[in-house]
PDB file of N, CA and C in Angstrom:
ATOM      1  N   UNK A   1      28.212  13.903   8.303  1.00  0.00           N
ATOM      2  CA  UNK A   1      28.616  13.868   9.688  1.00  0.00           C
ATOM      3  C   UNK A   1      28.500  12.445  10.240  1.00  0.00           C
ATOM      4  N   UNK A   2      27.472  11.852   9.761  1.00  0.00           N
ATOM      5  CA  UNK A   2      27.052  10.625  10.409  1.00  0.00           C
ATOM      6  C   UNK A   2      28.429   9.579   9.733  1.00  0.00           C
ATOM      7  N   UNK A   3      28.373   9.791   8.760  1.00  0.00           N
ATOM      8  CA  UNK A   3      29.408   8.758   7.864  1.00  0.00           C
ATOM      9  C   UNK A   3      30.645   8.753   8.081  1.00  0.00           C
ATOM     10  N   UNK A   4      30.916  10.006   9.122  1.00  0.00           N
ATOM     11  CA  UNK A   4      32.469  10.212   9.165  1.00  0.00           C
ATOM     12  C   UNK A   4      32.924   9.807  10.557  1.00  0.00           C
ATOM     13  N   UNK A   5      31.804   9.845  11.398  1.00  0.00           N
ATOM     14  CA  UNK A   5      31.321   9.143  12.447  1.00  0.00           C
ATOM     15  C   UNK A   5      31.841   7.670  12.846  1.00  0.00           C
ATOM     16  N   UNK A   6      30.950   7.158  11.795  1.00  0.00           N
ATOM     17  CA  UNK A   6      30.968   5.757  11.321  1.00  0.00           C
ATOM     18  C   UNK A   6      32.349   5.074  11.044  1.00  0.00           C
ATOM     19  N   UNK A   7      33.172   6.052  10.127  1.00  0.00           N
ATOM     20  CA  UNK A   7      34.381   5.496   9.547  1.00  0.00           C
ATOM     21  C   UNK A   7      35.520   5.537  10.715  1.00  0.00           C
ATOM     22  N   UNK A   8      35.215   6.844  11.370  1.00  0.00           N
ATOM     23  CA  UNK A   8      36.344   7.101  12.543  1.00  0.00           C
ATOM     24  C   UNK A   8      35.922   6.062  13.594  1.00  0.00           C
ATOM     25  N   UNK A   9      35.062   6.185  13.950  1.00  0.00           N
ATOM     26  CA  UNK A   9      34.470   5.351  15.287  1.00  0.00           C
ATOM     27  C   UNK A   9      33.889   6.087  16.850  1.00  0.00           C
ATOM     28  N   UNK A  10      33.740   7.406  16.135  1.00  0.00           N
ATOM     29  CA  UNK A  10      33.629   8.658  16.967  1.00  0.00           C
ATOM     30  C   UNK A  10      32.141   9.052  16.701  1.00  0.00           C
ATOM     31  N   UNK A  11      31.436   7.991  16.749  1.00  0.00           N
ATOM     32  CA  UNK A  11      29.685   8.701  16.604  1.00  0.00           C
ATOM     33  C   UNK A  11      29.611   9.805  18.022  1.00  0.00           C
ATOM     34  N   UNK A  12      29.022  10.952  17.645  1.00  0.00           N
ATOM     35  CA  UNK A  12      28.730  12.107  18.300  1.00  0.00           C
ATOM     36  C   UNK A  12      26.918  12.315  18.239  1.00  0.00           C
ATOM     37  N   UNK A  13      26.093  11.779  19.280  1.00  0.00           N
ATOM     38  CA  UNK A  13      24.630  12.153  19.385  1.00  0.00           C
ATOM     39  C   UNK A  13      23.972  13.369  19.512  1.00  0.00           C
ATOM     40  N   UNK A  14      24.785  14.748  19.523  1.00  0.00           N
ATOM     41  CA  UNK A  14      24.301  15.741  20.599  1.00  0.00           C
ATOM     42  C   UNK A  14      22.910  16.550  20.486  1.00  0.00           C
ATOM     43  N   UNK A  15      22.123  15.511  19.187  1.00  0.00           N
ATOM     44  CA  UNK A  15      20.871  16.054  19.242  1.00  0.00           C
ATOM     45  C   UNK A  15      19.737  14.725  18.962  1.00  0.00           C
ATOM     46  N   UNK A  16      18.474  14.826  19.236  1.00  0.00           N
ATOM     47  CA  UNK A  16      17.320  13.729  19.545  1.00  0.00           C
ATOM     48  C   UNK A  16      17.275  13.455  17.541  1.00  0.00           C
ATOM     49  N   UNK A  17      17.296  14.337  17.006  1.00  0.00           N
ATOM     50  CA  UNK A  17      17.178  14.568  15.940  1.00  0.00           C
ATOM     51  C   UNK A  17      17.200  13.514  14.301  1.00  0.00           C
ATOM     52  N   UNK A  18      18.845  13.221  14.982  1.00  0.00           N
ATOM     53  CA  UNK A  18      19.086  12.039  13.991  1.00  0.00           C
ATOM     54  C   UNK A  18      18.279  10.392  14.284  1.00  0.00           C
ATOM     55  N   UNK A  19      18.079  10.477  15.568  1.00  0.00           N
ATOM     56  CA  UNK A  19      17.681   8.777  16.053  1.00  0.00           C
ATOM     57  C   UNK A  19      16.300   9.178  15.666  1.00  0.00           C
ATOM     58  N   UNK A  20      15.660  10.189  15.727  1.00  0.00           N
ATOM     59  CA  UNK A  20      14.039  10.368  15.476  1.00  0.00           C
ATOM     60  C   UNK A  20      13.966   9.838  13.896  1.00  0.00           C
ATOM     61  N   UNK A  21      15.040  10.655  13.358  1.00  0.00           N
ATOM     62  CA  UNK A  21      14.753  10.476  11.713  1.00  0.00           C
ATOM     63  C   UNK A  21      15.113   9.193  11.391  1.00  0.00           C
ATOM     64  N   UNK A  22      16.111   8.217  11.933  1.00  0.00           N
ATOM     65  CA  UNK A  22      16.452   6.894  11.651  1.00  0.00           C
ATOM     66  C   UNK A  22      14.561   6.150  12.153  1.00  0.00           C
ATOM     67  N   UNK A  23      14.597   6.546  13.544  1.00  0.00           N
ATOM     68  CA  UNK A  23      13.489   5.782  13.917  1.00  0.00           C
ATOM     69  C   UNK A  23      12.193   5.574  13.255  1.00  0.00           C
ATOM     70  N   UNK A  24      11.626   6.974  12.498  1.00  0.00           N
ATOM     71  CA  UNK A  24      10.878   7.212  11.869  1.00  0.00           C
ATOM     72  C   UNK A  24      10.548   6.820  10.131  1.00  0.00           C
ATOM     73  N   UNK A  25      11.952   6.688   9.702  1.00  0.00           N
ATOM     74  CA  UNK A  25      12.377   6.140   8.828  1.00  0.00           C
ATOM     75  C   UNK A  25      12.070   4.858   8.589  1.00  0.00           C
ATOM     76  N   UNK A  26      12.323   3.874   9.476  1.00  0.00           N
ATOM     77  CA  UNK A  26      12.188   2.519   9.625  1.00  0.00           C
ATOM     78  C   UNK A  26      10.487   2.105  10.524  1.00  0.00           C
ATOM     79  N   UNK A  27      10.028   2.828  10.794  1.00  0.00           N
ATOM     80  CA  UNK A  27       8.478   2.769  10.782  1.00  0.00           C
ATOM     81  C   UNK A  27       8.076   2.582   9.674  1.00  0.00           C
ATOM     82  N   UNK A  28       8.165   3.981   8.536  1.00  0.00           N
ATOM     83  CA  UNK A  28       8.003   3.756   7.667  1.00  0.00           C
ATOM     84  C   UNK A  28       7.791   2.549   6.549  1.00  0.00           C
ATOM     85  N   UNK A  29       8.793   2.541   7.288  1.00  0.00           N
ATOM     86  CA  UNK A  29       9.048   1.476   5.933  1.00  0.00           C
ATOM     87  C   UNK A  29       8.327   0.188   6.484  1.00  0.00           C
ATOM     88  N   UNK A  30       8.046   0.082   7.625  1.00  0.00           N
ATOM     89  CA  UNK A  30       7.361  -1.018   8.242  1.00  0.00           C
ATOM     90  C   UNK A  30       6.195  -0.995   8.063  1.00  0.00           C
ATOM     91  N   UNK A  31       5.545  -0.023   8.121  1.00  0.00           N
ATOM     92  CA  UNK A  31       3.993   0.298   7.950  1.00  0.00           C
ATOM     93  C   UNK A  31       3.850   0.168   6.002  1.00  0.00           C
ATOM     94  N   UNK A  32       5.019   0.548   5.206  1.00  0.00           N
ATOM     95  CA  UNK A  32       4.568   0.121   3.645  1.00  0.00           C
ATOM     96  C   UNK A  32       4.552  -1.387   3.694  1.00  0.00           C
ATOM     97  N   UNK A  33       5.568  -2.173   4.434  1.00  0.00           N
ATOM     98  CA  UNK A  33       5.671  -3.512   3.930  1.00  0.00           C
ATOM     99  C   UNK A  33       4.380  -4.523   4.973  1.00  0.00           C
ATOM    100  N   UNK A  34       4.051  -3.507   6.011  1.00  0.00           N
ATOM    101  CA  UNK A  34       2.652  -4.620   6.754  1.00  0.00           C
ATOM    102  C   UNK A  34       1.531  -4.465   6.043  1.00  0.00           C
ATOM    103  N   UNK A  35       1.420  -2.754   4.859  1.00  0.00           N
ATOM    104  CA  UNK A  35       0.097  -2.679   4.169  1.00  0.00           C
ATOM    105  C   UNK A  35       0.082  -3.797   2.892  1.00  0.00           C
ATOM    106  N   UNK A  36       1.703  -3.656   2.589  1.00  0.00           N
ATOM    107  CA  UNK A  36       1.654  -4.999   1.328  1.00  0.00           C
ATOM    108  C   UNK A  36       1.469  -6.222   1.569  1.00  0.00           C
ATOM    109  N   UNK A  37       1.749  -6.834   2.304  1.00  0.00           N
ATOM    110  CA  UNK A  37       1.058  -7.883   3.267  1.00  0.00           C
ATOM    111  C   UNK A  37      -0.035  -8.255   3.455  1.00  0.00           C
ATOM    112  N   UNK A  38      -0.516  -6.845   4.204  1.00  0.00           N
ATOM    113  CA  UNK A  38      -2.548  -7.614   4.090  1.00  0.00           C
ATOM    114  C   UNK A  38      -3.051  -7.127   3.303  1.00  0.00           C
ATOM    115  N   UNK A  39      -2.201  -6.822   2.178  1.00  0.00           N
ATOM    116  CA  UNK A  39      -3.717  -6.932   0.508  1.00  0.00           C
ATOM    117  C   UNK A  39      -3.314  -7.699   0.131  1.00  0.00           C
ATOM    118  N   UNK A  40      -1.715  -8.533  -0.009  1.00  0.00           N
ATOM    119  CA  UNK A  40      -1.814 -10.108  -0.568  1.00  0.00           C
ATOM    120  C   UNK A  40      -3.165 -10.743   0.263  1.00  0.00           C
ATOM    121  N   UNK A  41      -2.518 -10.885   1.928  1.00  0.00           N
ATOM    122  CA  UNK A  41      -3.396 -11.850   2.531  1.00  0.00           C
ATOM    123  C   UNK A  41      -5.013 -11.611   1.806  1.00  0.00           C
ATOM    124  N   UNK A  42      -5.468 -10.155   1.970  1.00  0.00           N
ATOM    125  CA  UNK A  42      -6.924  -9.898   1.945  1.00  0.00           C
ATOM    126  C   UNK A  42      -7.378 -10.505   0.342  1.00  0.00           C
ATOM    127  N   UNK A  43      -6.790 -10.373  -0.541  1.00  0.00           N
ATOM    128  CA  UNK A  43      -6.491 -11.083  -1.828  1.00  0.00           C
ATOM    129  C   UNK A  43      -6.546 -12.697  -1.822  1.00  0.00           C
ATOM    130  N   UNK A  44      -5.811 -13.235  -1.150  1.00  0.00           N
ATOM    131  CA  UNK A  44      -5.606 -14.189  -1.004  1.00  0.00           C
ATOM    132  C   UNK A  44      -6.793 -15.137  -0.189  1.00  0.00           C
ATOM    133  N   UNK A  45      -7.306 -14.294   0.688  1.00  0.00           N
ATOM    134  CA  UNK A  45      -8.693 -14.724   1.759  1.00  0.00           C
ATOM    135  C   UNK A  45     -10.208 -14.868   0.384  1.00  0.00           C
ATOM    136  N   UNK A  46     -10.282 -13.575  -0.056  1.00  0.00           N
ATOM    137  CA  UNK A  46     -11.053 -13.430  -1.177  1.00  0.00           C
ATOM    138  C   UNK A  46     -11.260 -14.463  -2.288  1.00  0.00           C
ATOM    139  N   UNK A  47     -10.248 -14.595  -2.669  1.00  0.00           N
ATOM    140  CA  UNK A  47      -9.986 -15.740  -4.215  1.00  0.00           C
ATOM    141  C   UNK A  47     -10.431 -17.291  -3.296  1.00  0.00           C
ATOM    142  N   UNK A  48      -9.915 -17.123  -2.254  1.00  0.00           N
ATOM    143  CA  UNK A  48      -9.900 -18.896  -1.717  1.00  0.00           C
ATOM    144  C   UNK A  48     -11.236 -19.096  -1.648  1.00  0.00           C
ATOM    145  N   UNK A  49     -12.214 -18.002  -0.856  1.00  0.00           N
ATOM    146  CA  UNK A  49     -13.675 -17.970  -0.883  1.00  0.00           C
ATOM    147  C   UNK A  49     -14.595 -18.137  -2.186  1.00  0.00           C
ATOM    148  N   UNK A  50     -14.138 -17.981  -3.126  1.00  0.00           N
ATOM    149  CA  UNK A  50     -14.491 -17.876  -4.179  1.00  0.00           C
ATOM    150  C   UNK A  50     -15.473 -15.822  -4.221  1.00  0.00           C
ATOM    151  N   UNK A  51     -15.597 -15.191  -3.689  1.00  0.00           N
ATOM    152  CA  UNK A  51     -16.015 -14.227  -3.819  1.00  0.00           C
ATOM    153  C   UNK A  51     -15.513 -12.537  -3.775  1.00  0.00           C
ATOM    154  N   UNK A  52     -16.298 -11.662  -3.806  1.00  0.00           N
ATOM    155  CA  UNK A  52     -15.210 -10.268  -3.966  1.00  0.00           C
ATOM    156  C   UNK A  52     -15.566  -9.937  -2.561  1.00  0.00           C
ATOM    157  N   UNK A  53     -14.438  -8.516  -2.423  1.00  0.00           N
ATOM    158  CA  UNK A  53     -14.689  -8.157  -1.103  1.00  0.00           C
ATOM    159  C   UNK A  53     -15.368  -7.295  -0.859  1.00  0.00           C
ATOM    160  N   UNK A  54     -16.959  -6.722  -1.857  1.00  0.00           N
ATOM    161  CA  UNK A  54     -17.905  -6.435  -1.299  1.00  0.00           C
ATOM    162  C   UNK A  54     -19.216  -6.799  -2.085  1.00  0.00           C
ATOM    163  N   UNK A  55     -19.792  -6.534  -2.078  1.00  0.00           N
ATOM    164  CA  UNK A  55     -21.119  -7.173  -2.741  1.00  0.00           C
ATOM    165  C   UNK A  55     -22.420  -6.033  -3.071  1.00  0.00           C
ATOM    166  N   UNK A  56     -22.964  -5.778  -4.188  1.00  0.00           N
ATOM    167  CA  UNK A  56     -24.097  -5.024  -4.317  1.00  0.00           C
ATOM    168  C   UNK A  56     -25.156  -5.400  -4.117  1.00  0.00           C
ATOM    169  N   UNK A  57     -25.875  -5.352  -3.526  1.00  0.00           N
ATOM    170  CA  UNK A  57     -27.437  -5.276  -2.683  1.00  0.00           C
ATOM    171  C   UNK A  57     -28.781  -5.142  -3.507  1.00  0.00           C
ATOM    172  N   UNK A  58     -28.451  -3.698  -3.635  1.00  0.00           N
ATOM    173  CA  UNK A  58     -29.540  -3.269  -4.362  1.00  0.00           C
ATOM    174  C   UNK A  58     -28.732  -2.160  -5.591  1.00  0.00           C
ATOM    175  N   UNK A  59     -29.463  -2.376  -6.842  1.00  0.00           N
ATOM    176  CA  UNK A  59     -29.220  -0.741  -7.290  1.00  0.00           C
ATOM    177  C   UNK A  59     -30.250   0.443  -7.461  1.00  0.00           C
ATOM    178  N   UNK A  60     -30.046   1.660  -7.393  1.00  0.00           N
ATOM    179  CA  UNK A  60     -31.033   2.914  -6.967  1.00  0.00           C
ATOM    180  C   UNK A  60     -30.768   3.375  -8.113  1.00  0.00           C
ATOM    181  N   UNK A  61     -31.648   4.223  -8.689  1.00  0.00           N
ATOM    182  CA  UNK A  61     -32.009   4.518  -9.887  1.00  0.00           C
ATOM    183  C   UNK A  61     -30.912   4.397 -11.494  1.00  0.00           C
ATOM    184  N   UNK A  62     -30.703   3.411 -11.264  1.00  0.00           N
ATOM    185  CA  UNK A  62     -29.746   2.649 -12.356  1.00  0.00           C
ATOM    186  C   UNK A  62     -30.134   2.718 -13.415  1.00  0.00           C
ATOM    187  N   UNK A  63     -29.480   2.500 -14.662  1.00  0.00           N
ATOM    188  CA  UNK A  63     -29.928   2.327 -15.847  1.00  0.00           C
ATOM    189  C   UNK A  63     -29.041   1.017 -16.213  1.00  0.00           C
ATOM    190  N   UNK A  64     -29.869   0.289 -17.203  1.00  0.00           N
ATOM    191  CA  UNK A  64     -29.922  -1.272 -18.157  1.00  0.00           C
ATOM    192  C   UNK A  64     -28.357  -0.664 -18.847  1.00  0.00           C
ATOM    193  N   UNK A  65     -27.575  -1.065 -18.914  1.00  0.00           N
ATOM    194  CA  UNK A  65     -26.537  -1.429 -20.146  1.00  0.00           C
ATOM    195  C   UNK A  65     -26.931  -1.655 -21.266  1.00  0.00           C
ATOM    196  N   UNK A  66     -27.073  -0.924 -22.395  1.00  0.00           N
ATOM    197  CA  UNK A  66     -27.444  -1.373 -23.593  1.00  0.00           C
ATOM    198  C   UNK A  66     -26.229  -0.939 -24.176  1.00  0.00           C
ATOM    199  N   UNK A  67     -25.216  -1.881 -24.784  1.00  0.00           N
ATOM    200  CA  UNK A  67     -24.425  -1.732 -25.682  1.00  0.00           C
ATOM    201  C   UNK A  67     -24.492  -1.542 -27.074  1.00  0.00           C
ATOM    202  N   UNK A  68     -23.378  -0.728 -27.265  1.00  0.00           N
ATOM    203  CA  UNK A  68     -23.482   0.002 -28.904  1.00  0.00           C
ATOM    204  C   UNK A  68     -23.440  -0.761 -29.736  1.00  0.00           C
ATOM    205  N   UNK A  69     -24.222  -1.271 -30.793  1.00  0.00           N
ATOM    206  CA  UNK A  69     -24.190  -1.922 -32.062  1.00  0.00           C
ATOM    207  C   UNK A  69     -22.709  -1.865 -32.153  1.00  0.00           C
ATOM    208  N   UNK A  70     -22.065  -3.202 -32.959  1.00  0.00           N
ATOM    209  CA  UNK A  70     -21.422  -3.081 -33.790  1.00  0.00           C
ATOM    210  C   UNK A  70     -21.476  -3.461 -34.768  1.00  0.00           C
ATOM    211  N   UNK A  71     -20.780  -2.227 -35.640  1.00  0.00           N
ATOM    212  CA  UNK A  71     -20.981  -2.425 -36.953  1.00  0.00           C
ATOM    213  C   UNK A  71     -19.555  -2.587 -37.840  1.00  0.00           C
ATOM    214  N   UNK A  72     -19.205  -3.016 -39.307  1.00  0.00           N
ATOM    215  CA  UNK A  72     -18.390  -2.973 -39.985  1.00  0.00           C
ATOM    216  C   UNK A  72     -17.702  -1.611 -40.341  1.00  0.00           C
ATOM    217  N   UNK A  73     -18.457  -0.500 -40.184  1.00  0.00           N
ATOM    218  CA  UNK A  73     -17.842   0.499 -40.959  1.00  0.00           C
ATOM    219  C   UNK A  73     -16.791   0.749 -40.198  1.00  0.00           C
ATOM    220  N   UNK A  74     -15.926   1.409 -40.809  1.00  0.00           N
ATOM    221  CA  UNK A  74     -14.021   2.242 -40.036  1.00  0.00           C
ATOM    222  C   UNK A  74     -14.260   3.599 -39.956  1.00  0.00           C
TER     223      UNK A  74
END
């Protein structure tokens, strides 16, 4: 409907419907490309600092890393 609209030159609105879904549409897509944005930036803030973006404190009842021998056998 919309396309035939378009080609004739006879756009017909008679419901809120279609401009909601265009409108909503293009939010969309605004809100994916401002989240890709500030994890470059937040990425980008991070690395320049030289550090990560959170830090461990303390650890609570943790255990040592002891890694598994290696050995030759297959």
């Amino acid at each position: 409907m919309a396309l035939s609209g378009i080609f004739t030159g006879d756009l017909r609105w008679n419901s809120p419907w279609p401009v909601l879904a265009a409108l909503f549409g293009v939010l969309s897509i605004q809100s994916v490309l401002l989240g890709l944005m500030m994890e470059m930036l937040m990425r980008t803030y991070y690395e320049s600092q030289g550090k990560g973006p959170y830090a461990i404190r303390r650890v609570i009842n943790g255990h040592k890393h002891i890694p598994y021998p290696v050995t030759d056998e297959g």
